[in-house]
C-alpha atoms as a PDB file:
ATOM      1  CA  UNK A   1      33.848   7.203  -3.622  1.00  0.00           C
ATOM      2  CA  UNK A   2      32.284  10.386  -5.033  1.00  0.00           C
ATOM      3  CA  UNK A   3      33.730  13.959  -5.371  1.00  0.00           C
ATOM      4  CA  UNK A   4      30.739  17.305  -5.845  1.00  0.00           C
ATOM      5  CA  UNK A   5      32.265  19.145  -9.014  1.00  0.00           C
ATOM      6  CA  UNK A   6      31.630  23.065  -8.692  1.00  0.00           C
ATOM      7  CA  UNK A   7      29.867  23.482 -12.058  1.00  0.00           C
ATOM      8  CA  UNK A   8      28.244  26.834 -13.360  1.00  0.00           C
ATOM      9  CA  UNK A   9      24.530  27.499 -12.326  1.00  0.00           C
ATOM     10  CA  UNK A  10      21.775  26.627 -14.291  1.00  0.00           C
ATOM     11  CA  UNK A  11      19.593  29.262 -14.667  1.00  0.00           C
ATOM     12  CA  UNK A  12      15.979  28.687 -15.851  1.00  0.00           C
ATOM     13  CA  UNK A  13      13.555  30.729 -17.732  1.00  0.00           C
ATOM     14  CA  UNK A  14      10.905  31.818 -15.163  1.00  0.00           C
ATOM     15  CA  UNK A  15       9.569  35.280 -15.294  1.00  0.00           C
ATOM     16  CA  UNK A  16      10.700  35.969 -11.686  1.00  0.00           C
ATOM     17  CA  UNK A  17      14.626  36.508 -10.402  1.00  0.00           C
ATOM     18  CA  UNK A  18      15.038  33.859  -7.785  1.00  0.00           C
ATOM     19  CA  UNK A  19      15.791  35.826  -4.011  1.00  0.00           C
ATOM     20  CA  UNK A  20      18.449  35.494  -2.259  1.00  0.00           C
ATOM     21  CA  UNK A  21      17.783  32.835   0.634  1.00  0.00           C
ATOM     22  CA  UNK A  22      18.684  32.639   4.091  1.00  0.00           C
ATOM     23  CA  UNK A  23      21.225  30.294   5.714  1.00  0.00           C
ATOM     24  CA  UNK A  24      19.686  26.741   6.205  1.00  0.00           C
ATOM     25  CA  UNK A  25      18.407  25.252   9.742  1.00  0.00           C
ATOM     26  CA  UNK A  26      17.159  22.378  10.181  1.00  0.00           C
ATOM     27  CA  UNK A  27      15.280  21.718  13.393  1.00  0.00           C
ATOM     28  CA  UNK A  28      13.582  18.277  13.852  1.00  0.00           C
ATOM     29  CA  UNK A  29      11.100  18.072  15.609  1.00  0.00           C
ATOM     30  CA  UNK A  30      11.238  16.574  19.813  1.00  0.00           C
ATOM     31  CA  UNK A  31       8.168  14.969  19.533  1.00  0.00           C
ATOM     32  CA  UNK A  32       9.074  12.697  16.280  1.00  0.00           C
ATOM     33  CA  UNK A  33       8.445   8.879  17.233  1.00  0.00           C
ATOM     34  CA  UNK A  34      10.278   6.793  14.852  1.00  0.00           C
ATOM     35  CA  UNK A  35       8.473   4.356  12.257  1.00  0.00           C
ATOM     36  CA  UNK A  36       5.185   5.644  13.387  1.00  0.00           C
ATOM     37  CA  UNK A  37       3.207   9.273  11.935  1.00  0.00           C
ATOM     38  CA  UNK A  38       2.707  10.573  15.205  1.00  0.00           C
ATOM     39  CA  UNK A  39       3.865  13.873  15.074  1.00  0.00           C
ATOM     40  CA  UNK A  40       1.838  14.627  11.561  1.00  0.00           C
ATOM     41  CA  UNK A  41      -1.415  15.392  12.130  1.00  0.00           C
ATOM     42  CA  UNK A  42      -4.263  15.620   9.557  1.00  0.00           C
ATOM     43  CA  UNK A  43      -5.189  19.287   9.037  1.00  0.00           C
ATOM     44  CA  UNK A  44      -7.799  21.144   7.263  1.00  0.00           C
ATOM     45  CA  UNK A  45      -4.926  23.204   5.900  1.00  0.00           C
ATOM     46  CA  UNK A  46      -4.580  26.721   4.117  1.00  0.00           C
ATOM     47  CA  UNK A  47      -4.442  27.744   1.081  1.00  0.00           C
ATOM     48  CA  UNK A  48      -2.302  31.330   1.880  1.00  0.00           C
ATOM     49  CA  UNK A  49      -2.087  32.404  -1.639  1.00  0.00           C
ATOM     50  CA  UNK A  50      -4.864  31.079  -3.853  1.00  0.00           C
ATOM     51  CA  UNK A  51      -3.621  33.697  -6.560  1.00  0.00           C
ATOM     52  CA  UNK A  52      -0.643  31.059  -7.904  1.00  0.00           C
ATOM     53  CA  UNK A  53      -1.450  29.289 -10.501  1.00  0.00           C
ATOM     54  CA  UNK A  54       0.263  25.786 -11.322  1.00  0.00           C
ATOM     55  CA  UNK A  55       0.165  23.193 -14.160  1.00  0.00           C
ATOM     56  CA  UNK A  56       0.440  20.472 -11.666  1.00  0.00           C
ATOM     57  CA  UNK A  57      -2.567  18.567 -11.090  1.00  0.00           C
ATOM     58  CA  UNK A  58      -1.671  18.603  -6.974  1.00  0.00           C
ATOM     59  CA  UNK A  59       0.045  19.973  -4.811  1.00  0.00           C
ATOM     60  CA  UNK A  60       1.337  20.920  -1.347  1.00  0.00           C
ATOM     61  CA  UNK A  61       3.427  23.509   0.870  1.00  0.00           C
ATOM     62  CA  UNK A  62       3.973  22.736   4.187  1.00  0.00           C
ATOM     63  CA  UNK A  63       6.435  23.941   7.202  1.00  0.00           C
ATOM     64  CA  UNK A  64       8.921  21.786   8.134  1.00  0.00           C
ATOM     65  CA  UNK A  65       8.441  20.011  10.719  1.00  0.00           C
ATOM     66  CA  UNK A  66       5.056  21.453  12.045  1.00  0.00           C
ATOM     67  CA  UNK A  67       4.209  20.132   9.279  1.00  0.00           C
ATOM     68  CA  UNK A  68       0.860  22.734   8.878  1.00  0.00           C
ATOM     69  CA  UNK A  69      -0.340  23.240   5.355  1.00  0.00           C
ATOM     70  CA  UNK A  70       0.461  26.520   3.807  1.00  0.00           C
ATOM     71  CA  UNK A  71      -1.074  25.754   0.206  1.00  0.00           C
ATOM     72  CA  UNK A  72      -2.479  22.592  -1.236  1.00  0.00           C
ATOM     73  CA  UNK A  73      -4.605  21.824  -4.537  1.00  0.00           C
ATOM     74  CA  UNK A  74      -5.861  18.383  -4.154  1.00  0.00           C
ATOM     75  CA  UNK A  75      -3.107  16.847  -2.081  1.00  0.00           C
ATOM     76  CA  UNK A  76      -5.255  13.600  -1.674  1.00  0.00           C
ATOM     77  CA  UNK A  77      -5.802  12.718  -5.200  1.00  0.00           C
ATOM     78  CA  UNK A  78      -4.010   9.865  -5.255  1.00  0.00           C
ATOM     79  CA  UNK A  79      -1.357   9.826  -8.786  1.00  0.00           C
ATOM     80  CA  UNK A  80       1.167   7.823 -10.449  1.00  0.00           C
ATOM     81  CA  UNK A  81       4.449   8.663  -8.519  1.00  0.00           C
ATOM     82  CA  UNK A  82       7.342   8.260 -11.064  1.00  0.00           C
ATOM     83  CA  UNK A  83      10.910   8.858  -9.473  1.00  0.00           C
ATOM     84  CA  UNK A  84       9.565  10.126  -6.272  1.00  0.00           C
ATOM     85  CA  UNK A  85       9.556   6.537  -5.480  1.00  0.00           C
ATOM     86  CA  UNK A  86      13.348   6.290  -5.045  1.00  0.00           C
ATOM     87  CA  UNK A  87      12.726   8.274  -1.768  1.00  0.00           C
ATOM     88  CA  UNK A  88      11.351   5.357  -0.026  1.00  0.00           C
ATOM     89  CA  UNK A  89      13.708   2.737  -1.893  1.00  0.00           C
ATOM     90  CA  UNK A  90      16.833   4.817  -0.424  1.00  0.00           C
ATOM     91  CA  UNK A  91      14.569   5.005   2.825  1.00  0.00           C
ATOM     92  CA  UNK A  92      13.825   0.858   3.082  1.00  0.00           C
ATOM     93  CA  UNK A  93      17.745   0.205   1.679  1.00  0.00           C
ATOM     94  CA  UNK A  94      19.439   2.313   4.700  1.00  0.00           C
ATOM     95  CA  UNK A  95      16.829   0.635   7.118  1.00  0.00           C
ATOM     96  CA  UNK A  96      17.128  -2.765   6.405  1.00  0.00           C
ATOM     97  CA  UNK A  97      21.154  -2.721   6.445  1.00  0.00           C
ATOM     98  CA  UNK A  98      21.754   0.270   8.867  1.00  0.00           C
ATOM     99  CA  UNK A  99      23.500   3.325   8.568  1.00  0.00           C
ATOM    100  CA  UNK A 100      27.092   1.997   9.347  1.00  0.00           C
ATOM    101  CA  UNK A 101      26.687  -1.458   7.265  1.00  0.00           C
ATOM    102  CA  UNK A 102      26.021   0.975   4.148  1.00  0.00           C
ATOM    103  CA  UNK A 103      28.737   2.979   4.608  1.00  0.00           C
ATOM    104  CA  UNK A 104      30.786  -0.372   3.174  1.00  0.00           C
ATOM    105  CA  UNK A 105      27.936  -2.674   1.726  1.00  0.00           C
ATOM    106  CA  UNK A 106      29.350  -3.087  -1.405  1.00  0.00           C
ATOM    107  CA  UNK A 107      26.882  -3.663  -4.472  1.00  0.00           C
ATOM    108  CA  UNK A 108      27.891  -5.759  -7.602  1.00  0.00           C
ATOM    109  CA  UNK A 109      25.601  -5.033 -10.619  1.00  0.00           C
ATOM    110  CA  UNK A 110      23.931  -8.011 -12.155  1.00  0.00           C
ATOM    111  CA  UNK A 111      23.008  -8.288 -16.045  1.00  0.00           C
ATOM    112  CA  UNK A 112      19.305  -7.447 -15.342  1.00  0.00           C
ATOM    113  CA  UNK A 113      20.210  -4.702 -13.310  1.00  0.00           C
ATOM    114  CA  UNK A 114      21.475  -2.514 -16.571  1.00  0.00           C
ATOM    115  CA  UNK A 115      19.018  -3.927 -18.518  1.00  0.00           C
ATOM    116  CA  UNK A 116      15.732  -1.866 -17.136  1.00  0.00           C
ATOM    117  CA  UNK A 117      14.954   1.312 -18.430  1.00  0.00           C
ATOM    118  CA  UNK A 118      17.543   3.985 -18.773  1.00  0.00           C
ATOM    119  CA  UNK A 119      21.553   3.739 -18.883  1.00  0.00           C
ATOM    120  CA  UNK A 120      23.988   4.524 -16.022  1.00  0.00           C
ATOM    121  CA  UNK A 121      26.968   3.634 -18.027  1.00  0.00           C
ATOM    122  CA  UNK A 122      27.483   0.910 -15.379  1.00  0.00           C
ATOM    123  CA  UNK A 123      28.798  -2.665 -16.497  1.00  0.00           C
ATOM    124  CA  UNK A 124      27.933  -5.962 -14.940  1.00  0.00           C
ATOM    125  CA  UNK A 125      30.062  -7.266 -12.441  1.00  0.00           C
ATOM    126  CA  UNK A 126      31.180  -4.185 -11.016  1.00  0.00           C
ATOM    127  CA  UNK A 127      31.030  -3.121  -7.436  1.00  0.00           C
ATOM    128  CA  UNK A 128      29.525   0.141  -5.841  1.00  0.00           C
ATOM    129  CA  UNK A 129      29.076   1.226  -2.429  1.00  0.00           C
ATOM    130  CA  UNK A 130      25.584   1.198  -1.762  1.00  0.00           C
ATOM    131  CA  UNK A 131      25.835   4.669  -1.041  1.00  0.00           C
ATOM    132  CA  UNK A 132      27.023   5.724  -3.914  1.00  0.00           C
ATOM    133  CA  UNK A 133      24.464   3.900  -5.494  1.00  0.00           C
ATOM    134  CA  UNK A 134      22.074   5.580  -3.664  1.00  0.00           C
ATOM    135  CA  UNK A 135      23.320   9.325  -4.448  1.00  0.00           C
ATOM    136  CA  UNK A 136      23.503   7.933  -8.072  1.00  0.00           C
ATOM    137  CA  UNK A 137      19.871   7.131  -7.730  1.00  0.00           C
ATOM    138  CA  UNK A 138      18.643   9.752  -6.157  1.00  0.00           C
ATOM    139  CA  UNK A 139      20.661  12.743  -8.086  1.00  0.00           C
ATOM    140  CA  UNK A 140      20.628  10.998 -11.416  1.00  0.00           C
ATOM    141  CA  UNK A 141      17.389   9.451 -10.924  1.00  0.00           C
ATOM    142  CA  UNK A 142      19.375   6.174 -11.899  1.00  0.00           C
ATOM    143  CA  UNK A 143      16.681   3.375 -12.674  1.00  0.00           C
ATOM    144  CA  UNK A 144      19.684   0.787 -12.956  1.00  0.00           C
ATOM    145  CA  UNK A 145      21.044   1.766  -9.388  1.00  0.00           C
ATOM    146  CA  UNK A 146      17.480   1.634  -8.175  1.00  0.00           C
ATOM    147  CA  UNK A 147      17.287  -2.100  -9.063  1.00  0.00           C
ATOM    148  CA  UNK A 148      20.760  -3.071  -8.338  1.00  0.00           C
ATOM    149  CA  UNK A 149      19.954  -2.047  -4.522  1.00  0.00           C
ATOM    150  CA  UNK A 150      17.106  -3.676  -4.450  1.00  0.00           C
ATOM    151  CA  UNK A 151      18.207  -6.438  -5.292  1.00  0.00           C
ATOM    152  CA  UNK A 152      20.801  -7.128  -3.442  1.00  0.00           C
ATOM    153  CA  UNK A 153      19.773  -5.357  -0.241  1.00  0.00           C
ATOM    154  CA  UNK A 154      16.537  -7.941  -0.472  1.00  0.00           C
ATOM    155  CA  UNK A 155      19.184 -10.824  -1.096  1.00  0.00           C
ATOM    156  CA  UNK A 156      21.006  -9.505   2.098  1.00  0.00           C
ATOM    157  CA  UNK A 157      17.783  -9.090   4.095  1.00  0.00           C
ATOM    158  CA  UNK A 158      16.780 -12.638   3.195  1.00  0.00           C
ATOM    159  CA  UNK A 159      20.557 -13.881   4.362  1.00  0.00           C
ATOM    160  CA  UNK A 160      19.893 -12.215   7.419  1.00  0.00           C
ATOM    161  CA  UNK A 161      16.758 -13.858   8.741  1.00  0.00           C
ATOM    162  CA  UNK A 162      17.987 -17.649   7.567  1.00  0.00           C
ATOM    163  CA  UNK A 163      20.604 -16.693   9.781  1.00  0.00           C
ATOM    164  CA  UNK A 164      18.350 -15.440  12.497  1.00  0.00           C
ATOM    165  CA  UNK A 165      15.150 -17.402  11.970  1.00  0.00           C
ATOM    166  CA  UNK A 166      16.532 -20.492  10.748  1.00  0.00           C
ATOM    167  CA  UNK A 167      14.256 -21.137   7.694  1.00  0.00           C
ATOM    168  CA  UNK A 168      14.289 -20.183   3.958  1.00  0.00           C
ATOM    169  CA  UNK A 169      11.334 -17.843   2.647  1.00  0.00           C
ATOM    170  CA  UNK A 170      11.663 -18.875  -0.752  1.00  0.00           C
ATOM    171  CA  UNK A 171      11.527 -15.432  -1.906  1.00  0.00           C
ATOM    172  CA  UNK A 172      12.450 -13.260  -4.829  1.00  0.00           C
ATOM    173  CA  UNK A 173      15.294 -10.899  -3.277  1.00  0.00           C
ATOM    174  CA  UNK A 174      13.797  -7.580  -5.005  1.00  0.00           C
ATOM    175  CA  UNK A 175       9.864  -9.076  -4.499  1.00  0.00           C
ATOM    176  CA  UNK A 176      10.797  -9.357  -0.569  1.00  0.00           C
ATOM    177  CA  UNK A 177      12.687  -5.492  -0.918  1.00  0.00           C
ATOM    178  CA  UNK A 178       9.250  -4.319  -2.681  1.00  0.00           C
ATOM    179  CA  UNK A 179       7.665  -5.839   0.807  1.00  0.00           C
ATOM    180  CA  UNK A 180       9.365  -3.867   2.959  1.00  0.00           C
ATOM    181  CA  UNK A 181       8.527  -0.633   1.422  1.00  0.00           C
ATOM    182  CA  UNK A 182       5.006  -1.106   1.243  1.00  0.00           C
ATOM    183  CA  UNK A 183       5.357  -1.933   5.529  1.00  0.00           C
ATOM    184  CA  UNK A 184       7.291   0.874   5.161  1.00  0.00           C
ATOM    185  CA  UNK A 185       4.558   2.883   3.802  1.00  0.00           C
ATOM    186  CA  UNK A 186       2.164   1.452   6.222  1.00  0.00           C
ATOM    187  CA  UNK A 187       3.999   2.177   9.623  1.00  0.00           C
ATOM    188  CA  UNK A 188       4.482   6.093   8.248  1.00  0.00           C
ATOM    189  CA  UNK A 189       1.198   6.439   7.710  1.00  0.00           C
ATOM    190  CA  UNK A 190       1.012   6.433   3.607  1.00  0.00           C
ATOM    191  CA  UNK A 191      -2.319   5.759   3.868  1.00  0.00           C
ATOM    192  CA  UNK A 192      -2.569   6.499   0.041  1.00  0.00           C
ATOM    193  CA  UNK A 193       0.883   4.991  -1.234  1.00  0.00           C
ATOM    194  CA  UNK A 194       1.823   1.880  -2.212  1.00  0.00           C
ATOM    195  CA  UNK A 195       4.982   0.280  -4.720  1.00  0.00           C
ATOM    196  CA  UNK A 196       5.106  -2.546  -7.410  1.00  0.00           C
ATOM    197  CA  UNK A 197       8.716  -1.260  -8.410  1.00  0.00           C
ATOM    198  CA  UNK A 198      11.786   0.572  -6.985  1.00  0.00           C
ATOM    199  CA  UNK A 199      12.502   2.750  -9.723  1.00  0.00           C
ATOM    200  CA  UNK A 200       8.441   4.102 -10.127  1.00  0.00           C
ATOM    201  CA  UNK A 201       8.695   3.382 -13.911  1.00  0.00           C
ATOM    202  CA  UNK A 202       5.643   2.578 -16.077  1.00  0.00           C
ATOM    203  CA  UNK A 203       4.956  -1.224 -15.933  1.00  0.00           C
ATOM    204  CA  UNK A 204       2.194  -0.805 -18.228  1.00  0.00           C
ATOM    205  CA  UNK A 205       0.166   2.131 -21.089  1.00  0.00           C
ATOM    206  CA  UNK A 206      -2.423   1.959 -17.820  1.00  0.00           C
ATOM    207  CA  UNK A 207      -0.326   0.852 -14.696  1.00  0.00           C
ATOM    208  CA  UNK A 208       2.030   2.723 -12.487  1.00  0.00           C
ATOM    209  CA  UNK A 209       5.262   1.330 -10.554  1.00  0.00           C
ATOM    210  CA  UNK A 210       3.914   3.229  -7.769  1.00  0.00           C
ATOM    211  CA  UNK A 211       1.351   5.622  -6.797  1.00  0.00           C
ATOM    212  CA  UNK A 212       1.085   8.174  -3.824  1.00  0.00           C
ATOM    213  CA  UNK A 213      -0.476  11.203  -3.119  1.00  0.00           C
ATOM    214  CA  UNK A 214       1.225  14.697  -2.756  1.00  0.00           C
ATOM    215  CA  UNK A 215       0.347  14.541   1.225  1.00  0.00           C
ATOM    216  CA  UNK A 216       2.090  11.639   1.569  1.00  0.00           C
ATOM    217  CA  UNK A 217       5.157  12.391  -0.398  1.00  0.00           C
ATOM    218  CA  UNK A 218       5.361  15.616   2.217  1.00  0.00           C
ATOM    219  CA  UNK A 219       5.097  12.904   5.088  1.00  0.00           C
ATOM    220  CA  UNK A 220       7.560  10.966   3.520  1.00  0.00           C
ATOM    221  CA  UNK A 221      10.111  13.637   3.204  1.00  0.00           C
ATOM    222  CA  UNK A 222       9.436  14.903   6.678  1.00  0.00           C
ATOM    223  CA  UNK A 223      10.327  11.051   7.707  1.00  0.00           C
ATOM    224  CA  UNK A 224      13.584  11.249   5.850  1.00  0.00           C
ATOM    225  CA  UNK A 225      15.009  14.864   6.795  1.00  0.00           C
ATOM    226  CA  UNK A 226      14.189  13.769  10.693  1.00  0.00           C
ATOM    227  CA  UNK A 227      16.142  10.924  10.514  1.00  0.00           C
ATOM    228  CA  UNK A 228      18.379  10.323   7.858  1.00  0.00           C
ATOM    229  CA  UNK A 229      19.169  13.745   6.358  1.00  0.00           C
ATOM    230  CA  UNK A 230      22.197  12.512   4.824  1.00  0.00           C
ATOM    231  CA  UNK A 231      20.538  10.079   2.695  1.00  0.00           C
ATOM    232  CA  UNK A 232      19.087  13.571   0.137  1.00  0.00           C
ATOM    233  CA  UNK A 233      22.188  16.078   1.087  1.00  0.00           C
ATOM    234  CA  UNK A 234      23.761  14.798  -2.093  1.00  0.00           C
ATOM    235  CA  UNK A 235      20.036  16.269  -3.878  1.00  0.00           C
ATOM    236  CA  UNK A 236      21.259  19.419  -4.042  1.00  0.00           C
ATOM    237  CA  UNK A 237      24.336  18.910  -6.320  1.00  0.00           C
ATOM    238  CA  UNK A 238      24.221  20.181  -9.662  1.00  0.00           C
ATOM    239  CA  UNK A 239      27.035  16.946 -10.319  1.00  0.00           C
ATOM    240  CA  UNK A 240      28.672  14.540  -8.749  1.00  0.00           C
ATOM    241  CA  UNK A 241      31.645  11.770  -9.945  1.00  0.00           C
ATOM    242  CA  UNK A 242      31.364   8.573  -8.289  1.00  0.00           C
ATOM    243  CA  UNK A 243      33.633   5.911  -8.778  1.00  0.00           C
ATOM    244  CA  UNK A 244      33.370   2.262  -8.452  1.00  0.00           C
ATOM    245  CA  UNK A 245      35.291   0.094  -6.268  1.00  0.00           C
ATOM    246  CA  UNK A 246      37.949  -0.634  -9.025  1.00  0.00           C
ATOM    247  CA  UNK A 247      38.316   3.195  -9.738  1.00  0.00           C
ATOM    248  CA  UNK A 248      36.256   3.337 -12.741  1.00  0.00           C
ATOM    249  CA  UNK A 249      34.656   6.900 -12.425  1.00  0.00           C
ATOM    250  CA  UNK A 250      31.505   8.409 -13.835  1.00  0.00           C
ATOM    251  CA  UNK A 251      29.922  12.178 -13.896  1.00  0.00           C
ATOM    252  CA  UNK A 252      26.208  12.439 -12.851  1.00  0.00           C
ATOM    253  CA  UNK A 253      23.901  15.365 -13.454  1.00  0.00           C
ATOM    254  CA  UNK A 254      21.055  16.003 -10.925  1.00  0.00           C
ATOM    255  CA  UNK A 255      17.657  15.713 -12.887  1.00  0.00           C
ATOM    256  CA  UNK A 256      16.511  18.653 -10.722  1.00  0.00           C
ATOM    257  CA  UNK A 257      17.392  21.676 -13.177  1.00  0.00           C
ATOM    258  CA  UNK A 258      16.638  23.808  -9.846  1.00  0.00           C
ATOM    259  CA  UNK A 259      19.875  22.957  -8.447  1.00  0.00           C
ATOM    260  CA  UNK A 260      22.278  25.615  -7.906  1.00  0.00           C
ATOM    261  CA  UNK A 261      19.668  28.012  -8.867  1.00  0.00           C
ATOM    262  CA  UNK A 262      17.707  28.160  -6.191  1.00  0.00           C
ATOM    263  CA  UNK A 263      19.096  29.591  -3.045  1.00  0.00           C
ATOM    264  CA  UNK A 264      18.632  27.574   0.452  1.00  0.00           C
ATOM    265  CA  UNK A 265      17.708  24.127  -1.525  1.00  0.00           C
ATOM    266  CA  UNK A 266      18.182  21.470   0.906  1.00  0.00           C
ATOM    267  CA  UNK A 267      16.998  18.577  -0.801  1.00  0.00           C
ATOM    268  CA  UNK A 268      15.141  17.258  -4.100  1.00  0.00           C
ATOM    269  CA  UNK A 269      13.836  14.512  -6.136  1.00  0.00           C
ATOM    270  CA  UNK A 270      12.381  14.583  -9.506  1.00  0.00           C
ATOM    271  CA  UNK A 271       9.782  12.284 -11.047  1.00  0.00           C
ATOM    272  CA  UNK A 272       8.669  11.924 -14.570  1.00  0.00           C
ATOM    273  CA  UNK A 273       6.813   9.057 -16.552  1.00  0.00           C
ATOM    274  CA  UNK A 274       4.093   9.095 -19.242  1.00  0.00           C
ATOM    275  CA  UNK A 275       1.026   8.238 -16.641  1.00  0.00           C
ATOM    276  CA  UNK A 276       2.788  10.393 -14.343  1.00  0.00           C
ATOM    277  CA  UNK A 277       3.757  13.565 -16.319  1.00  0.00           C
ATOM    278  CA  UNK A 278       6.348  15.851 -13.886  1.00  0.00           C
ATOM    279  CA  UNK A 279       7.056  15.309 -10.532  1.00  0.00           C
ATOM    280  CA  UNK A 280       8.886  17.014  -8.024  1.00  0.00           C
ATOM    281  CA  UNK A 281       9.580  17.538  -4.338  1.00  0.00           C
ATOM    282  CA  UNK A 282      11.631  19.804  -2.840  1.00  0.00           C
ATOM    283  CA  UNK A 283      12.347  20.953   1.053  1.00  0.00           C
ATOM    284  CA  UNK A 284      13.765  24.469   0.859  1.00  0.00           C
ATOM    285  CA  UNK A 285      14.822  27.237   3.638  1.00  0.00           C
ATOM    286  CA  UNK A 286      12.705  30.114   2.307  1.00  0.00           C
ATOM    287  CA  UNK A 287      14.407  32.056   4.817  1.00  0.00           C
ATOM    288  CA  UNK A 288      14.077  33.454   8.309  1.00  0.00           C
ATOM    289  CA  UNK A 289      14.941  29.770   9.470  1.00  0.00           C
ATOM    290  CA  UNK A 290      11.590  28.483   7.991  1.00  0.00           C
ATOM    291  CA  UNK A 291      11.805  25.483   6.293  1.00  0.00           C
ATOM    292  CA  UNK A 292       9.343  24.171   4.184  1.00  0.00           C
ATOM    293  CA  UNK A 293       8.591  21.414   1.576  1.00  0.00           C
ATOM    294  CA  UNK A 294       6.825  21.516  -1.859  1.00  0.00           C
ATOM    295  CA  UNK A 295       5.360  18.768  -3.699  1.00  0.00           C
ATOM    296  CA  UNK A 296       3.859  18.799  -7.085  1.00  0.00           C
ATOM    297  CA  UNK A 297       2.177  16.040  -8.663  1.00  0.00           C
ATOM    298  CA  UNK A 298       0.965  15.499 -12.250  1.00  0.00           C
ATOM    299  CA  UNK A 299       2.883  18.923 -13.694  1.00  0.00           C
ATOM    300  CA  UNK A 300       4.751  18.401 -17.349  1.00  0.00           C
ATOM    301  CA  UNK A 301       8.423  17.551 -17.698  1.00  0.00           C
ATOM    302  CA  UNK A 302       9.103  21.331 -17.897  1.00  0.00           C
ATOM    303  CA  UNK A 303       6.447  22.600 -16.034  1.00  0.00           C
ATOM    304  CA  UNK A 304       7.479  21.282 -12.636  1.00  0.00           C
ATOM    305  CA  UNK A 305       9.869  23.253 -12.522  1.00  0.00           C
ATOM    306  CA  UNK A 306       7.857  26.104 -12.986  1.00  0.00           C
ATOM    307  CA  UNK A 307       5.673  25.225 -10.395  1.00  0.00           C
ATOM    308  CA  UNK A 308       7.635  24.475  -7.937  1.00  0.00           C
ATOM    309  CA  UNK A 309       9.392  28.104  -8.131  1.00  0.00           C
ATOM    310  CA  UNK A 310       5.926  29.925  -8.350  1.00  0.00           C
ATOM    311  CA  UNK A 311       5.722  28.099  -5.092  1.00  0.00           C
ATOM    312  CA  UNK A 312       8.823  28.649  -3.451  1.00  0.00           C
ATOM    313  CA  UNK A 313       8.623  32.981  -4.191  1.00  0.00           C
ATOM    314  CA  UNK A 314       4.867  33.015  -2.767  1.00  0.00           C
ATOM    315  CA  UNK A 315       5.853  30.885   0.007  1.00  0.00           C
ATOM    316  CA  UNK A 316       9.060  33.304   0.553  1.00  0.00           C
ATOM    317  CA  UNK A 317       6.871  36.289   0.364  1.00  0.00           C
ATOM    318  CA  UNK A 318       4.410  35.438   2.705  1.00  0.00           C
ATOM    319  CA  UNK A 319       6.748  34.790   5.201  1.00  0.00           C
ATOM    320  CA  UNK A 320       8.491  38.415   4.792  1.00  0.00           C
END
């Protein structure tokens, strides 16, 4: 069970007074086919405002859901992805158990869940809803939740076809989880995307948990927001308690310092990692019902943030 706490907003440093945004719309799109990157189209693009200068090393606007470029700087170089992988782990999770089994799936974390990277104050044995985990992830950018879903959604997955096929696979529960978001990747289109991890994190000084290109991420997003908007609603928090299924309850701050400063946010997801440097994607209602989505690849832990609002006012602007 979680509760939103109404905390003050975090303002940031930029140069520019964030505008006041318009009321959010989302409109998905008729022609969306699911599993399958039909509706997005490979376009030439435009780069509507040359002028703005970013520390990430890529990047991309885009409408939502047209989907036509509005600004890109090498959205096909293909970089380290960080925490933006979480998006397709909370993506394959919801898939492979349905949207009504994780509304009760409960989670119980294992020893070598709380023992990657980072520290969720969770203890072994306890139980989460796999939703909560998933807000935990995704807000928190929780590296421990990450891997306790993986795990045992793989464990569940691999349940569920000795029950239907009849035969063991003999597979690692998170190694078979890892699987299915690579097909994932595939049948979206990803051309450019593919996961060793769940969480994104460094598995070497040279080697990525994931990489991706900022294209992609966009087409990823898009995927999401079609079909299970509810999955990122939680992104725009600036906190959120969640408590365990024994009651044990625990504040989490959203990594996204934009949160609850900047007006029509609809969802977010940070990334950060030494090969990857900052990350970030947001989709935003810049107003007059347009929608859009900004991805920046390859920015610095601070300068993300930056970006992504140098983005969001020349985006707003042009469309005023």
């Amino acid at each position: 069970m979680k509760t939103n706490n109404n905390m003050r907003p975090v303002f940031i440093t930029l140069g520019i007074t964030l505008l006041i945004g318009a009321s959010v719309r989302i409109i998905a799109p008729s022609n969306y086919v699911s599993k399958t990157s039909a509706f997005i189209q490979e376009e030439a693009g435009e780069t509507i405002f040359p002028e703005v200068e970013i520390e990430a090393v890529s990047a991309i606007v885009v409408e939502y859901p047209s989907m036509r470029r509005i600004y890109q700087k090498d959205p096909g170089i293909k970089r380290p992805l960080a925490s933006i992988t979480k998006l397709m782990t909370a993506l394959s999770y919801r898939e492979l158990i349905g949207k009504q089994d994780s509304i009760s799936f409960p989670v119980r974390i294992a020893l070598d869940d709380i023992e990657v990277e980072g520290d969720s104050g969770f203890l072994a044995g306890e139980e989460f809803l796999a939703d909560d985990l998933s807000d935990i992830m995704l807000l928190n950018s929780s590296n421990d939740a990450a891997h306790a879903l993986a795990s045992s959604v793989g464990r569940y997955f691999l349940s569920d076809h000795l029950s239907s096929q009849g035969e063991a696979r003999g597979e690692d529960p998170r190694s078979v989880f890892l699987e299915e978001m690579n097909r994932r990747s595939g049948l979206l289109g990803l051309e450019n995307t593919f996961f060793m991890s769940e969480s994104g994190l460094d598995i070497s000084e040279t080697e990525s948990g994931a990489y991706g290109t900022a294209w992609d991420v966009a087409k990823l997003t898009a995927y999401i927001m079609s079909h299970y908007p509810d999955l990122v609603r939680i992104t725009v928090s600036e906190e959120i308690e969640v408590a365990s299924l024994s009651g044990r309850t625990r504040s989490y701050k959203n990594t996204n310092l934009l949160a609850g400063a900047m007006p029509g946010l609809i969802a977010s997801k940070t990334g950060f990692s030494n090969l990857a440097g900052g990350n970030l994607v947001i989709v935003s209602d810049v107003g007059f019902q347009k929608p859009v989505i900004i991805v920046v690849l390859g920015s610095s832990l601070a300068g993300r943030f930056n970006d992504v609002h140098k983005l969001y006012l020349a985006t707003k602007q042009y469309y005023q």
